[in-house]
N, C-alpha and C. Protein backbone atom coordinates (compact mmCIF):
# COMPACT_ATOMS: atom_id res chain seq x y z
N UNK A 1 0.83 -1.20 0.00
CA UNK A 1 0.00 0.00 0.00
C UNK A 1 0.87 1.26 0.00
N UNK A 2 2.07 1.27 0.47
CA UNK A 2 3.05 2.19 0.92
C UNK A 2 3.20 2.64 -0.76
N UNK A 3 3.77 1.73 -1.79
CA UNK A 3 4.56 2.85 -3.18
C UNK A 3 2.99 3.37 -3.82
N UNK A 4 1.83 2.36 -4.13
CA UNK A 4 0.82 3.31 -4.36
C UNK A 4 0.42 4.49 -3.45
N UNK A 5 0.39 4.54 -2.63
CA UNK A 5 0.73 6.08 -2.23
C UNK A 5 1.89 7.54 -2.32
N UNK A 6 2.70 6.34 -2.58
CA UNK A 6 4.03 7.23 -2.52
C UNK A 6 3.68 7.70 -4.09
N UNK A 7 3.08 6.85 -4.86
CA UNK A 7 2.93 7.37 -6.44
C UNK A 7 1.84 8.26 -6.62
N UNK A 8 0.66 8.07 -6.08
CA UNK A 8 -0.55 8.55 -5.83
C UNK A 8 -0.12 10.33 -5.55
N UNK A 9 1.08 10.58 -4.60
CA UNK A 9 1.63 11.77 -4.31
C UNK A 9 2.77 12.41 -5.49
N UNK A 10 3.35 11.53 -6.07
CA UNK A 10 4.56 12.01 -6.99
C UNK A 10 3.28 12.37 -8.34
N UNK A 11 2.34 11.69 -8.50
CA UNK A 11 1.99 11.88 -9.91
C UNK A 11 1.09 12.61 -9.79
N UNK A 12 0.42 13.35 -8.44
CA UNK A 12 -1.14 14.27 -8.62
C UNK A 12 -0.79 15.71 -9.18
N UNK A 13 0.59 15.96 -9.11
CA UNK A 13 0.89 17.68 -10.04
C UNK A 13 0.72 16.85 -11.45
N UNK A 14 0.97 15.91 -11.86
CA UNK A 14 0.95 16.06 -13.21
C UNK A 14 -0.28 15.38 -13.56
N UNK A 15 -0.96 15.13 -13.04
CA UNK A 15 -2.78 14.76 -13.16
C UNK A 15 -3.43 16.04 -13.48
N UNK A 16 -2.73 16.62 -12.20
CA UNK A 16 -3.20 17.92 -12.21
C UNK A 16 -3.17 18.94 -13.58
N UNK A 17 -1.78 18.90 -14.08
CA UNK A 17 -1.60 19.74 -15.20
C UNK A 17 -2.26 19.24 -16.13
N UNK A 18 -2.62 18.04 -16.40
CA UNK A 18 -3.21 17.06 -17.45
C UNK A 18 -4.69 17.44 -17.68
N UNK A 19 -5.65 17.68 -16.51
CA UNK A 19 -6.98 18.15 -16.69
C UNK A 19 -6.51 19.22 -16.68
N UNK A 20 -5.95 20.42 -16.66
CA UNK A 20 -6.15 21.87 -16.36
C UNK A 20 -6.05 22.15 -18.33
N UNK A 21 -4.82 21.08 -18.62
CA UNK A 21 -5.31 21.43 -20.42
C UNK A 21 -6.32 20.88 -20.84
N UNK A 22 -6.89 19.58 -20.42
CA UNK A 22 -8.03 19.17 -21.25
C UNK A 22 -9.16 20.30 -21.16
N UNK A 23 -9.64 20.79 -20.22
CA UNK A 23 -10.82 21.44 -19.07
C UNK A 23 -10.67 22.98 -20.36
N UNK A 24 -9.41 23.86 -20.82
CA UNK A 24 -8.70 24.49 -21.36
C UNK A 24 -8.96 24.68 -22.34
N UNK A 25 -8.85 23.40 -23.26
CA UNK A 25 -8.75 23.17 -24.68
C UNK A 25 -10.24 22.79 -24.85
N UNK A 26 -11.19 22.84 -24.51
CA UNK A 26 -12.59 22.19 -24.31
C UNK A 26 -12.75 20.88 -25.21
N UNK A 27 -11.79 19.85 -24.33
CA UNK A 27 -11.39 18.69 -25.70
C UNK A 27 -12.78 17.95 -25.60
N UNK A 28 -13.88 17.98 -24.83
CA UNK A 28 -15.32 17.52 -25.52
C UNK A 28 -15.82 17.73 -26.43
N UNK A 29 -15.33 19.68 -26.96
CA UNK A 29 -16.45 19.53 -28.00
C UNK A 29 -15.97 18.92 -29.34
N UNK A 30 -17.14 19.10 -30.48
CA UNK A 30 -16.81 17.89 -31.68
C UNK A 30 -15.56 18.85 -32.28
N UNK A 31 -15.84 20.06 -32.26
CA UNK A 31 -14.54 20.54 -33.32
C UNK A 31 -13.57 20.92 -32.91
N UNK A 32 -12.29 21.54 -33.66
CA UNK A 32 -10.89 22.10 -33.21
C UNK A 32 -10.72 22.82 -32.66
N UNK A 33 -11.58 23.56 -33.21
CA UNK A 33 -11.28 25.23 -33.24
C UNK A 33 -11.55 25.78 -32.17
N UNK A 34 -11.75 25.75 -30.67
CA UNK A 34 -11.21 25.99 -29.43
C UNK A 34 -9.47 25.91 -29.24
N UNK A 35 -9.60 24.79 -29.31
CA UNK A 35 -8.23 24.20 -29.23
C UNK A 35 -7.36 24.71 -30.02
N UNK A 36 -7.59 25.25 -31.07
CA UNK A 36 -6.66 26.04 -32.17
C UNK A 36 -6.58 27.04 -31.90
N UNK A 37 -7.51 27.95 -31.08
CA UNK A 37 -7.80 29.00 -30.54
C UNK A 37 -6.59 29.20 -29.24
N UNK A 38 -6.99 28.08 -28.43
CA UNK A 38 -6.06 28.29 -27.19
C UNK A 38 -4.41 27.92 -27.61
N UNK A 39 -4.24 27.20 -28.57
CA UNK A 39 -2.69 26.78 -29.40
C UNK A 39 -2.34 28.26 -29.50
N UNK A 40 -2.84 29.03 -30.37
CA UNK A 40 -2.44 30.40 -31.21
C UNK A 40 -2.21 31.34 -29.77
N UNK A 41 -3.37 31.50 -28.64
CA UNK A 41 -2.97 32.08 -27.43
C UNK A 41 -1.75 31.94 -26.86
N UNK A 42 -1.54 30.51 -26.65
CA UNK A 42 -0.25 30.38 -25.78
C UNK A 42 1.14 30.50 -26.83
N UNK A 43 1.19 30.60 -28.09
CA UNK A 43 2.24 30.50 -28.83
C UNK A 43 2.68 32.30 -29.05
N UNK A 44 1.45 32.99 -28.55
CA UNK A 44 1.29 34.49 -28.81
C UNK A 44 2.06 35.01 -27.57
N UNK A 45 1.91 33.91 -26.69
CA UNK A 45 2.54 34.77 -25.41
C UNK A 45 3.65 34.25 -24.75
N UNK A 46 4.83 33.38 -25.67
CA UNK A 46 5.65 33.42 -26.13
C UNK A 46 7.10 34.56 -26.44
N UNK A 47 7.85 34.50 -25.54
CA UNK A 47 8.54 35.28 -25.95
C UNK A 47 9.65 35.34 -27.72
């Protein structure tokens, strides 16, 4: 029970980051173009 926890703790930031893009990118709906939307945002703010 001990390393599933110990993993349960190492892997919840990157669970975490994992829904914060899906939730982001609104990967439910049927088309892209959210997601192409939020691509072009973050590539804009980009140095």
């Amino acid at each position: 029970i001990l390393p599933n926890l110990l993993a349960l703790l190492l892997l919840s930031g990157k669970v975490r980051e994992i829904l914060q893009s899906y939730f982001r990118r609104q990967a439910w709906l049927p088309d892209a173009e959210p997601h192409e939307r939020w691509i072009e945002k973050q590539e804009a703010g980009r140095p």
